[in-house]
N, C-alpha and C. Protein backbone atom coordinates (compact mmCIF):
# COMPACT_ATOMS: atom_id res chain seq x y z
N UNK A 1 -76.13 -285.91 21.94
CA UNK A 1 -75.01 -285.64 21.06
C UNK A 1 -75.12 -284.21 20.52
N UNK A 2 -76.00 -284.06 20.10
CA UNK A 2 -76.54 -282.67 19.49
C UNK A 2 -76.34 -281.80 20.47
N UNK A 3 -76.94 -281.48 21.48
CA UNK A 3 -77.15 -280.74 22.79
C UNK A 3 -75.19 -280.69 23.34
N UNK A 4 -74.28 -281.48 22.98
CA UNK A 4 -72.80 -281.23 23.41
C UNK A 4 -72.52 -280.52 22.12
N UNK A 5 -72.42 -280.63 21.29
CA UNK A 5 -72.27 -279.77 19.65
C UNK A 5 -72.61 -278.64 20.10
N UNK A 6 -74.13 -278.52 20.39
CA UNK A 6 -74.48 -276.99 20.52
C UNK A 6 -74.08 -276.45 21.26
N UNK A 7 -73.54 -277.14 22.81
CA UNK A 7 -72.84 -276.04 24.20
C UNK A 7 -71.25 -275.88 23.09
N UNK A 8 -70.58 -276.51 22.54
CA UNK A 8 -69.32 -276.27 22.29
C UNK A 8 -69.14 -275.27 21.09
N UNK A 9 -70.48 -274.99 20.18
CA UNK A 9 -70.82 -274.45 19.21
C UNK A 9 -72.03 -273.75 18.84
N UNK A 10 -72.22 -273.01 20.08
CA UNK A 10 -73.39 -271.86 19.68
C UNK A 10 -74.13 -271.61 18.83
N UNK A 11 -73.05 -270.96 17.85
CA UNK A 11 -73.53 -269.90 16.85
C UNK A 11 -74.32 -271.40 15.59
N UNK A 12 -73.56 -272.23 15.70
CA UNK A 12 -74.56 -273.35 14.49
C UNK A 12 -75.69 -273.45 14.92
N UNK A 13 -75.94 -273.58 16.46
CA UNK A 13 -77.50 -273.70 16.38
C UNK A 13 -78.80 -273.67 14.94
N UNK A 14 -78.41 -271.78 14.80
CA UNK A 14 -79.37 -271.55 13.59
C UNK A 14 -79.47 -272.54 12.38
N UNK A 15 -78.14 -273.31 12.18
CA UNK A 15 -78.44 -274.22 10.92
C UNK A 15 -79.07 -275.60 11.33
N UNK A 16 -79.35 -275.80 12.12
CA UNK A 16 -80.29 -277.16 12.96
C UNK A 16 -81.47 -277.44 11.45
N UNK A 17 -82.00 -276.26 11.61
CA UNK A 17 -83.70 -276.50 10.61
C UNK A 17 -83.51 -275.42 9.57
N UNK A 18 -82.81 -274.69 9.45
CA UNK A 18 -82.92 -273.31 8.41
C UNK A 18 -81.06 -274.11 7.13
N UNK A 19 -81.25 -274.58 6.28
CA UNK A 19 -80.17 -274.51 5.86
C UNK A 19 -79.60 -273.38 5.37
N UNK A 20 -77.95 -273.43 5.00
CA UNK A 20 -77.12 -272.49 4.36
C UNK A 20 -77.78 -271.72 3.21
N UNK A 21 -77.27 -270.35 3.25
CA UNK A 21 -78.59 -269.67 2.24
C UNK A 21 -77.38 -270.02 0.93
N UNK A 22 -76.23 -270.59 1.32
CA UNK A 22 -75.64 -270.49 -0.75
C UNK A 22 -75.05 -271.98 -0.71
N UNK A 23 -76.11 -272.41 -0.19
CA UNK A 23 -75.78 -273.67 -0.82
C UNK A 23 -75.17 -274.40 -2.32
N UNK A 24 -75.94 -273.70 -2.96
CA UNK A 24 -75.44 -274.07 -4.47
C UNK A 24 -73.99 -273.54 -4.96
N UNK A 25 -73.77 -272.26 -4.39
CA UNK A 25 -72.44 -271.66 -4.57
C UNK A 25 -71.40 -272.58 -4.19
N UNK A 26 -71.68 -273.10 -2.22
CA UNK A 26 -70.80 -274.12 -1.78
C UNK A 26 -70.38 -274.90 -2.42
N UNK A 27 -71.32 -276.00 -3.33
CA UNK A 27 -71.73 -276.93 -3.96
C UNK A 27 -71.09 -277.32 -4.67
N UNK A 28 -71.29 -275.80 -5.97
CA UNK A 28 -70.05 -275.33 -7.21
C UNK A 28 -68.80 -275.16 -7.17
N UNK A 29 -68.36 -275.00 -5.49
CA UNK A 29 -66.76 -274.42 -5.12
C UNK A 29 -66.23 -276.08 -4.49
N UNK A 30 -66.81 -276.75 -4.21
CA UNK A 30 -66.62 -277.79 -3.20
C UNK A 30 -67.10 -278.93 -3.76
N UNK A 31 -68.27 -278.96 -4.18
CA UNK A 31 -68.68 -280.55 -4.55
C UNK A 31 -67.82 -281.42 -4.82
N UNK A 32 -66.66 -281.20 -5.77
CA UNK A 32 -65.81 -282.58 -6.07
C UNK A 32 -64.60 -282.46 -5.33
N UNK A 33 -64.57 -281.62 -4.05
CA UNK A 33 -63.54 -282.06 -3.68
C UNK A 33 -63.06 -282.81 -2.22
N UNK A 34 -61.98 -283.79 -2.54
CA UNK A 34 -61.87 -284.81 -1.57
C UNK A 34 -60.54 -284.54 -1.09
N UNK A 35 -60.66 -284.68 0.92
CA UNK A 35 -59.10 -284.80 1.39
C UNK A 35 -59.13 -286.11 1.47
N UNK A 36 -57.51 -285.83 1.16
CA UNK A 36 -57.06 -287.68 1.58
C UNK A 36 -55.28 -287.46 2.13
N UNK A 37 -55.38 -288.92 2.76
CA UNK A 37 -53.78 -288.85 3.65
C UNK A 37 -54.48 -289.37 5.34
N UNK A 38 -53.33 -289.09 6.06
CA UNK A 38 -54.24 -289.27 7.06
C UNK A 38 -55.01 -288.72 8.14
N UNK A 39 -54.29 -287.56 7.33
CA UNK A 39 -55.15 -286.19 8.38
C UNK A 39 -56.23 -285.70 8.06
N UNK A 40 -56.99 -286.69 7.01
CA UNK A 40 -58.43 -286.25 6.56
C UNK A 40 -59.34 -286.76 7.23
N UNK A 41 -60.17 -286.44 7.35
CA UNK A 41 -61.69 -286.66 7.79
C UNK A 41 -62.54 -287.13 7.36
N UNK A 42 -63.65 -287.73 8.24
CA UNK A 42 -64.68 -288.49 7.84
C UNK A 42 -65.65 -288.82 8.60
N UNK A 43 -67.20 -288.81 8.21
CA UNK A 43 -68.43 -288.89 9.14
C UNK A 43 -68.07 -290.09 9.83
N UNK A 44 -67.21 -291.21 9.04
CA UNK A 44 -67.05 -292.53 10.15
C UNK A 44 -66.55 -292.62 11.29
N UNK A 45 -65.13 -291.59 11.17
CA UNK A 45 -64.49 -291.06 12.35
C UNK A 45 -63.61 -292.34 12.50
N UNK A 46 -63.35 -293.33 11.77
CA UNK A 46 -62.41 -294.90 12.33
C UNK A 46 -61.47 -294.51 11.23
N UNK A 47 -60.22 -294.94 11.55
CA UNK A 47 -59.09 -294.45 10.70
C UNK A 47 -59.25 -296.11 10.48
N UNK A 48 -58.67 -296.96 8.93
CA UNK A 48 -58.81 -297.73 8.53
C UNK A 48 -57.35 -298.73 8.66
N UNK A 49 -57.64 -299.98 9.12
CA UNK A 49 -56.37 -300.56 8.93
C UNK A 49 -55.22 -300.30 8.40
N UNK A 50 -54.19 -300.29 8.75
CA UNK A 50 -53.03 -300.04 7.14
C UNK A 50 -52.96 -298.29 7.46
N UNK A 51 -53.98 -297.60 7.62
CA UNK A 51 -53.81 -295.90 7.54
C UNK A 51 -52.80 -295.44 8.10
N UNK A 52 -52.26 -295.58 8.75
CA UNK A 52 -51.25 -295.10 9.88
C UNK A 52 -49.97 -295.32 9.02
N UNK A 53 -49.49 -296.63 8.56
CA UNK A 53 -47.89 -297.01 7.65
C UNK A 53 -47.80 -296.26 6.48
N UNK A 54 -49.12 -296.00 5.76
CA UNK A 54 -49.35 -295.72 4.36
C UNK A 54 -49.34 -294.30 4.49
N UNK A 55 -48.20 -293.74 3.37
CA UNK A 55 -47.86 -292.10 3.15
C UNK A 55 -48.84 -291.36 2.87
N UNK A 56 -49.47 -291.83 1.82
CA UNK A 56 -51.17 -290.98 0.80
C UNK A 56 -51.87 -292.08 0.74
N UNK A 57 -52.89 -291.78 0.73
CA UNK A 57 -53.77 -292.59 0.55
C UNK A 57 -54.78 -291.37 -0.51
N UNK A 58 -55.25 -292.30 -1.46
CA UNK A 58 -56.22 -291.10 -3.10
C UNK A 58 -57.38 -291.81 -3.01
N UNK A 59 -58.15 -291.55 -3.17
CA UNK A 59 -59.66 -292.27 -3.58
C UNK A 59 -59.53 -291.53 -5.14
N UNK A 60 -59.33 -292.34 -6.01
CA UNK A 60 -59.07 -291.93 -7.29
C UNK A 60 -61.07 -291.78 -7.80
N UNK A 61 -61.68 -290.51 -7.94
CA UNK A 61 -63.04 -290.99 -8.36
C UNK A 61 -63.18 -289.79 -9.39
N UNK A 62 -63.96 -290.15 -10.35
CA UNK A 62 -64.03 -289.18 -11.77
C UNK A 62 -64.42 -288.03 -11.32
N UNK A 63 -64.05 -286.53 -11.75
CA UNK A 63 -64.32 -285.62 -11.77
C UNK A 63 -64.47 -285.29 -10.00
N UNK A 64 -63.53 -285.14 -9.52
CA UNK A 64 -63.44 -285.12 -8.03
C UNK A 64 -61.56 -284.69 -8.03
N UNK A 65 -61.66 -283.54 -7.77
CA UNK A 65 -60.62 -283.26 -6.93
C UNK A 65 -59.92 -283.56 -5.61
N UNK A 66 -58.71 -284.38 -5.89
CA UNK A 66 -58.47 -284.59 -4.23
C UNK A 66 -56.84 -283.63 -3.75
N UNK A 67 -57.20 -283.20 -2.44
CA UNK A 67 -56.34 -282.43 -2.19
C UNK A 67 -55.59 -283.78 -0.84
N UNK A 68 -54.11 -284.04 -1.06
CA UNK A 68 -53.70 -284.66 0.03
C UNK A 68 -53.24 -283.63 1.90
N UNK A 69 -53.49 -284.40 2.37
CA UNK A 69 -53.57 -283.44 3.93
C UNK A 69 -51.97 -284.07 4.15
N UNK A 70 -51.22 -284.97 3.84
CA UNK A 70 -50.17 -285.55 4.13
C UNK A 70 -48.96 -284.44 4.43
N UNK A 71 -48.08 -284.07 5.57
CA UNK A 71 -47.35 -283.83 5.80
C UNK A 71 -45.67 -284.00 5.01
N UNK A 72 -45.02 -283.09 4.54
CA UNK A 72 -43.78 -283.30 3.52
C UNK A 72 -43.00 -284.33 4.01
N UNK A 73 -42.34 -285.54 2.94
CA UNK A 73 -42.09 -286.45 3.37
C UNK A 73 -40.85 -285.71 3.10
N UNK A 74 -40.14 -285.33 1.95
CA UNK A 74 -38.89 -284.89 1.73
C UNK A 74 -38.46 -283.98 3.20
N UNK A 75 -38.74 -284.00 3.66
CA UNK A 75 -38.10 -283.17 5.05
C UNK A 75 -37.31 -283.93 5.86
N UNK A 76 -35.90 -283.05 6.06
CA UNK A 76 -34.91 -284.26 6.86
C UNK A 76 -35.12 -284.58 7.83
N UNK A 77 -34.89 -285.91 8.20
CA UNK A 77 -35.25 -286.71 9.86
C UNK A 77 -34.54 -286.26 10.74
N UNK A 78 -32.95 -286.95 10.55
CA UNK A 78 -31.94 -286.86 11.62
C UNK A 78 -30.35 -286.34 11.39
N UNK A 79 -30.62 -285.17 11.00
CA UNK A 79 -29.27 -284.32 10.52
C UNK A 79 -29.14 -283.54 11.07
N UNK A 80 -28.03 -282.53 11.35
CA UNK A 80 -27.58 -281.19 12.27
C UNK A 80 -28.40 -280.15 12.05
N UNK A 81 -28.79 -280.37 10.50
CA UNK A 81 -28.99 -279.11 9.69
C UNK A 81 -30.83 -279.26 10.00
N UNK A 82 -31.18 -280.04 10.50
CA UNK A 82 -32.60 -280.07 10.38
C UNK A 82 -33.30 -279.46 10.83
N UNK A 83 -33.03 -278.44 11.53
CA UNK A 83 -34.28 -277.26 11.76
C UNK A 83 -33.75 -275.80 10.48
N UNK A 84 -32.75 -275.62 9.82
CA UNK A 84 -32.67 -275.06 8.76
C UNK A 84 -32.87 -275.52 7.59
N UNK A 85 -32.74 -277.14 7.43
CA UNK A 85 -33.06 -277.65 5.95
C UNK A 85 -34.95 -277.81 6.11
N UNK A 86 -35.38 -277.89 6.99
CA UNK A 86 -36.77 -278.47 7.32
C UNK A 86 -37.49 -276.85 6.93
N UNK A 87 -37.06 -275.60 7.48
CA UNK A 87 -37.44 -274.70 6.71
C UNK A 87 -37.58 -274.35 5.70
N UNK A 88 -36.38 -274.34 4.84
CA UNK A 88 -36.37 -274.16 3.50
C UNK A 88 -37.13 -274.75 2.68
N UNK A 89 -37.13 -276.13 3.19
CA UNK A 89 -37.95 -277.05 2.42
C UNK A 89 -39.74 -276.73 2.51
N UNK A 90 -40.20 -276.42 4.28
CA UNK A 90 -41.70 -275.88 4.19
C UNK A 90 -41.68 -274.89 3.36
N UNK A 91 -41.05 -273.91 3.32
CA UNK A 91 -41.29 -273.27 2.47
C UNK A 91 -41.43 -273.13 0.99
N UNK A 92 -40.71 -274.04 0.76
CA UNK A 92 -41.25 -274.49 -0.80
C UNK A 92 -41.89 -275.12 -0.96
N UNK A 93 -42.32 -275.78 0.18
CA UNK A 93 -43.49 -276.85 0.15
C UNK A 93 -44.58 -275.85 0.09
N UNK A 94 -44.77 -274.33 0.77
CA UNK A 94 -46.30 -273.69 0.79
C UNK A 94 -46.12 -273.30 -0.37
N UNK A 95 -45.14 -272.97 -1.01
CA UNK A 95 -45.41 -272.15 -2.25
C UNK A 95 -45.14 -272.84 -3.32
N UNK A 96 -45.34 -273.80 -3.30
CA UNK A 96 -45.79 -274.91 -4.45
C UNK A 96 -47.44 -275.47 -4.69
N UNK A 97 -47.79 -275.21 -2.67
CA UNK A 97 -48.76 -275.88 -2.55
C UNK A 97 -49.96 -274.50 -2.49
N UNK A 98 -49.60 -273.36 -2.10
CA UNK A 98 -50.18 -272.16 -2.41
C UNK A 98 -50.23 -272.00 -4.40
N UNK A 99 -49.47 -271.83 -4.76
CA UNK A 99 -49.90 -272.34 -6.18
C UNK A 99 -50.70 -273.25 -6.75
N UNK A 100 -50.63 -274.35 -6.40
CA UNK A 100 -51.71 -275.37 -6.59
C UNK A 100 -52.92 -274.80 -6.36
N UNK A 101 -53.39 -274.27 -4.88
CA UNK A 101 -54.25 -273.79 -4.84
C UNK A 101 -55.06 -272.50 -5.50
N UNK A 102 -54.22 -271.44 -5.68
CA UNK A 102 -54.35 -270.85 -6.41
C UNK A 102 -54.77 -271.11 -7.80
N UNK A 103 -54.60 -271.71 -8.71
CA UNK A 103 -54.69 -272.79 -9.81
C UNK A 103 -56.16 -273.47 -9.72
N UNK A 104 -55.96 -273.76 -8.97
CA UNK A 104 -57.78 -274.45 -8.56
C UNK A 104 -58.83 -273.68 -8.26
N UNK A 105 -58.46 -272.44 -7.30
CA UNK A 105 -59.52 -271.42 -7.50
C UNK A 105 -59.44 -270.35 -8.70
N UNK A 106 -58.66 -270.59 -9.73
CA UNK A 106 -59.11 -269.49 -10.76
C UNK A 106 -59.37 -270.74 -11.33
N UNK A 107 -59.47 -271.83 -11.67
CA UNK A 107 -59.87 -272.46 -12.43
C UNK A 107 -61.78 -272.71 -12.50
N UNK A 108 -61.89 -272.97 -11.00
CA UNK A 108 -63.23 -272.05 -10.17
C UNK A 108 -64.13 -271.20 -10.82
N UNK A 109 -62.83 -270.32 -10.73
CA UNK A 109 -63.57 -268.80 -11.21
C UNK A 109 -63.58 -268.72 -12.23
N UNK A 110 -62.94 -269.27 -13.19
CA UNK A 110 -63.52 -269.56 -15.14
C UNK A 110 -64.57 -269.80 -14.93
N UNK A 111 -64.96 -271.02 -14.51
CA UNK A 111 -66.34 -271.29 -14.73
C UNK A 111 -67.26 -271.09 -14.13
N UNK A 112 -67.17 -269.78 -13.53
CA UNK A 112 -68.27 -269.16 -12.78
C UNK A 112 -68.62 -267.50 -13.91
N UNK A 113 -67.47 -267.76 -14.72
CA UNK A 113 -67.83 -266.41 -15.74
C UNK A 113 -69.13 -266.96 -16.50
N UNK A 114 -69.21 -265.91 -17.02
CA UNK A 114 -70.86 -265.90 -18.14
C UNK A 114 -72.38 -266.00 -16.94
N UNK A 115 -73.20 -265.99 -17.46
CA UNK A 115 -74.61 -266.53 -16.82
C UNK A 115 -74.36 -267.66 -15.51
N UNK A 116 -75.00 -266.38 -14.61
CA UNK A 116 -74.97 -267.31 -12.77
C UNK A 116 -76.10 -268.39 -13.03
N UNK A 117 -75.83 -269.23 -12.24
CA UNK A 117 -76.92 -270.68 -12.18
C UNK A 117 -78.07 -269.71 -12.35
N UNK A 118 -78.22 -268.52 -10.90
CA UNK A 118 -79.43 -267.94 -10.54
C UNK A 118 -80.38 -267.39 -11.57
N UNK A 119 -79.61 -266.78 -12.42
CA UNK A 119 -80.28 -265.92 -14.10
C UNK A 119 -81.08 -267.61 -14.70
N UNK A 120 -80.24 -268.86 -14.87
CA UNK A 120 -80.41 -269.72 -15.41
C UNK A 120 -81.60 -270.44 -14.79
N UNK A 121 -81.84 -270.11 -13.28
CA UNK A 121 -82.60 -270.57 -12.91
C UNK A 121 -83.71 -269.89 -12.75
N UNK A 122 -84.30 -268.99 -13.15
CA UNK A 122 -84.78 -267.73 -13.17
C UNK A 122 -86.22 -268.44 -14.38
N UNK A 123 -85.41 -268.87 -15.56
CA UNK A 123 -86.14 -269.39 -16.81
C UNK A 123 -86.16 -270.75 -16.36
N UNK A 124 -85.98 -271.55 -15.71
CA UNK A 124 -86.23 -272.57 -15.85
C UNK A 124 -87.45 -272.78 -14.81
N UNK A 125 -87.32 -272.15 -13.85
CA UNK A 125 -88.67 -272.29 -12.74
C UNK A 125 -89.98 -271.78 -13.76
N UNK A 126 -89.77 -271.12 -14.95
CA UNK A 126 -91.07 -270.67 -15.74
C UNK A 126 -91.47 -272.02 -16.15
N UNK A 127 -90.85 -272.92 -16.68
CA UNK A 127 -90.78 -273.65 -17.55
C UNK A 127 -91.10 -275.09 -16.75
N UNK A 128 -90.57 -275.34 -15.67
CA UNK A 128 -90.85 -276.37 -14.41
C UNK A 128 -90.77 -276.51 -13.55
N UNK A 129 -91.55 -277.25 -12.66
CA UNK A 129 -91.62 -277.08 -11.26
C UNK A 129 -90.70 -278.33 -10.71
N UNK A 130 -90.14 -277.95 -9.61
CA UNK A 130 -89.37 -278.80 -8.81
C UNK A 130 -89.71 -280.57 -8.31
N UNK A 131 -90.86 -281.04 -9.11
CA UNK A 131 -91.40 -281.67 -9.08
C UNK A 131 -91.14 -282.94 -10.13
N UNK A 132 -91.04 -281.89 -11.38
CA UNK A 132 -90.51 -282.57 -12.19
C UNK A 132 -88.63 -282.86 -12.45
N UNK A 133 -88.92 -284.51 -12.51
CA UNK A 133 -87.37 -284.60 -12.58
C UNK A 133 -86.21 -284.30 -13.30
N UNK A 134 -86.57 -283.74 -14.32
CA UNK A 134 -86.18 -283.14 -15.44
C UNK A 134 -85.06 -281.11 -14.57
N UNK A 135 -86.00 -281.09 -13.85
CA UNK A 135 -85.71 -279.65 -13.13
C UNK A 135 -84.32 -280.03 -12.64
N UNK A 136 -84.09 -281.03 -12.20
CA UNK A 136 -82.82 -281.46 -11.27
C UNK A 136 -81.70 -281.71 -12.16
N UNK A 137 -82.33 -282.57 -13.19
CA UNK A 137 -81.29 -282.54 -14.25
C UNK A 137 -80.77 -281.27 -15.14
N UNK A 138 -81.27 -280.27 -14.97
CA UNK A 138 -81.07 -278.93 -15.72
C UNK A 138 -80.10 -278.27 -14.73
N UNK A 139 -80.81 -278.28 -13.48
CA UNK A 139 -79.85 -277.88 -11.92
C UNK A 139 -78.13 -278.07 -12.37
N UNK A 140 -78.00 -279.88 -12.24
CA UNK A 140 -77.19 -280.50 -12.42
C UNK A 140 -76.25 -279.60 -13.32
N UNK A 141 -76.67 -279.42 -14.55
CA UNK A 141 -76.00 -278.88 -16.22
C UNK A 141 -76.01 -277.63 -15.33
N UNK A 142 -76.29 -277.05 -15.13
CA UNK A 142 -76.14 -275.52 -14.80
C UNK A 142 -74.85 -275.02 -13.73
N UNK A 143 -74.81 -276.44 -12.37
CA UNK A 143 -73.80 -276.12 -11.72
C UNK A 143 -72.52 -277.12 -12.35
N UNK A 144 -72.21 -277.96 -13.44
CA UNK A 144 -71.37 -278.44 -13.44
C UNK A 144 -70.60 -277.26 -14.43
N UNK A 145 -71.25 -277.00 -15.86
CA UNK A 145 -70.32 -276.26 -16.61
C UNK A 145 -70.82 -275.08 -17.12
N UNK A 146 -70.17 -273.53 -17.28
CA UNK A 146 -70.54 -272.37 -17.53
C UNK A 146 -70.97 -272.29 -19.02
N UNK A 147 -70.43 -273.43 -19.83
CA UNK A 147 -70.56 -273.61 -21.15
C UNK A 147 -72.35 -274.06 -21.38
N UNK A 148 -72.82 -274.96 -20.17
CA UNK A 148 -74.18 -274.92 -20.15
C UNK A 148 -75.35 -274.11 -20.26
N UNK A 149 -74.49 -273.13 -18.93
CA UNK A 149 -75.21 -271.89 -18.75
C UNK A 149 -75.34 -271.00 -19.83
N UNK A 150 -74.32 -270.84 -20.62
CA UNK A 150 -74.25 -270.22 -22.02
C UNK A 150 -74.65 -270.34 -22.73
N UNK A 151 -75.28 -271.64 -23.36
CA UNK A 151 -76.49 -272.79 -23.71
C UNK A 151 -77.44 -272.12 -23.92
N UNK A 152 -77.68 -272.39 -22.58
CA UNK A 152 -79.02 -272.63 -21.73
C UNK A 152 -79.08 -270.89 -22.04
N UNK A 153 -78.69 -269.81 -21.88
CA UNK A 153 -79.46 -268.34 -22.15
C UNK A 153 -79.25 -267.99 -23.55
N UNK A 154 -78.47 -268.63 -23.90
CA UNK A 154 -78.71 -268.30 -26.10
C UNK A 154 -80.03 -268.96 -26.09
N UNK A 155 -80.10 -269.90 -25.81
CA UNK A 155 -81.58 -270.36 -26.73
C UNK A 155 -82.55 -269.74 -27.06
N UNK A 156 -83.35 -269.82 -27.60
CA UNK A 156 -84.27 -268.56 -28.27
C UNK A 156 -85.89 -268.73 -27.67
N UNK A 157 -86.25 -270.18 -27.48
CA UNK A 157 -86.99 -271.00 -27.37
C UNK A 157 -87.55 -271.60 -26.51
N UNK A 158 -88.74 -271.23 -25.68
CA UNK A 158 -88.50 -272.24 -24.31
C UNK A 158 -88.92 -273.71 -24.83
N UNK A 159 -89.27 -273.99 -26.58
CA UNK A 159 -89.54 -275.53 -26.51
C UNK A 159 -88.08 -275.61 -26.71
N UNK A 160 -86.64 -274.78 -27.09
CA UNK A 160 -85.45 -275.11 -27.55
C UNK A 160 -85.13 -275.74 -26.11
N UNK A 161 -85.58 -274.97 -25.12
CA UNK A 161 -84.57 -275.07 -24.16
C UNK A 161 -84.85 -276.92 -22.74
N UNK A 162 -87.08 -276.40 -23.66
CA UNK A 162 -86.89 -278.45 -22.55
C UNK A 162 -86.51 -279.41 -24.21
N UNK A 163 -86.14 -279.18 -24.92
CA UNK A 163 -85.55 -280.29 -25.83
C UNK A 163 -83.61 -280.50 -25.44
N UNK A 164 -83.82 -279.48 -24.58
CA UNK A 164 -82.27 -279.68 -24.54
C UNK A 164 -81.81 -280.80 -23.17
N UNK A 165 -82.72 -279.89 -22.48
CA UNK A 165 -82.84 -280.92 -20.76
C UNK A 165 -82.99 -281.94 -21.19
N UNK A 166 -84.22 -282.12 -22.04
CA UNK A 166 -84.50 -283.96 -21.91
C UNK A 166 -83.73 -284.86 -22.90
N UNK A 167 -82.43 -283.86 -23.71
CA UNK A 167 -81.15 -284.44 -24.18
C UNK A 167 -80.41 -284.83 -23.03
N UNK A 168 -79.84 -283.81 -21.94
CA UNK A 168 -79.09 -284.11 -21.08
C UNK A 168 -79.59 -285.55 -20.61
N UNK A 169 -80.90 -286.05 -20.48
CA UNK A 169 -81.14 -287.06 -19.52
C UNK A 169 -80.36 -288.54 -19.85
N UNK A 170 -80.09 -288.26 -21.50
CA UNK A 170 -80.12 -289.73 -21.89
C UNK A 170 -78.42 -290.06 -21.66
């Protein structure tokens, strides 16, 4: 399986054993977000009963963005006008849906202002090793909100700063 991946896709080879060097960046830009409809994807690869009749389909899950892949339903079927009304309409369909997006990546980029994870993580490797589970939970606070990170470099204290982690835990 691997060995057909790699003839059809070369250049991935290198990520076989070496992962992505910004992982965490990915992480921060992507982690909560989900396609749905039926042109989304999935490691299962089986489109699910029912998928095919059904317009959207949402996996409604907390703090997870879902973007639908669904094709404009408002677009006319069987009229004269339908290769001029079907335009007009994509087109307000991208630039509704180019806005949306737009919207989501500055929303992104708010919370990538103030102190990078990396500065944040800088003091926290002084303080613990990856060993301890506490490290993951600080990780966690660092890539979810910039307000953390802001936190997390006021403090004055490195006992301020593991009294704060081992707040987050509870």
């Amino acid at each position: 399986m691997y060995r057909i991946f790699n003839q059809k896709y070369p250049e991935a080879k290198q990520f076989r054993f070496k992962p992505l060097a910004n992982v965490e960046e990915l992480e921060a830009l992507f982690g909560g977000v989900l396609a749905t409809g039926s042109k989304n994807w999935s490691s299962g690869g089986v489109i699910a009963s029912g998928a095919e009749e059904s317009s959207t389909h949402s996996t409604s899950m907390p703090s997870e963005t879902s973007i639908s892949l669904e094709e404009d339903e408002d677009l006319p079927r069987n009229t004269n006008d339908e290769a001029e009304g079907s335009k007009k309409k994509q087109k307000k369909g991208k630039k509704e849906q180019t806005q949306e997006e737009m919207n989501r990546i500055v929303n992104v980029l708010e919370n990538f202002e103030g102190p990078s994870v990396k500065e944040c993580m800088k003091i926290l490797k002084r303080l613990l090793t990856y060993e301890d589970p506490l490290y993951y939970v600080a990780i966690n606070a660092f890539c979810k909100k910039k307000e953390y990170r802001e936190v997390w470099m006021e403090m004055e204290s490195d006992e301020e700063r593991m009294r704060w982690i081992q707040s987050l835990r509870k």
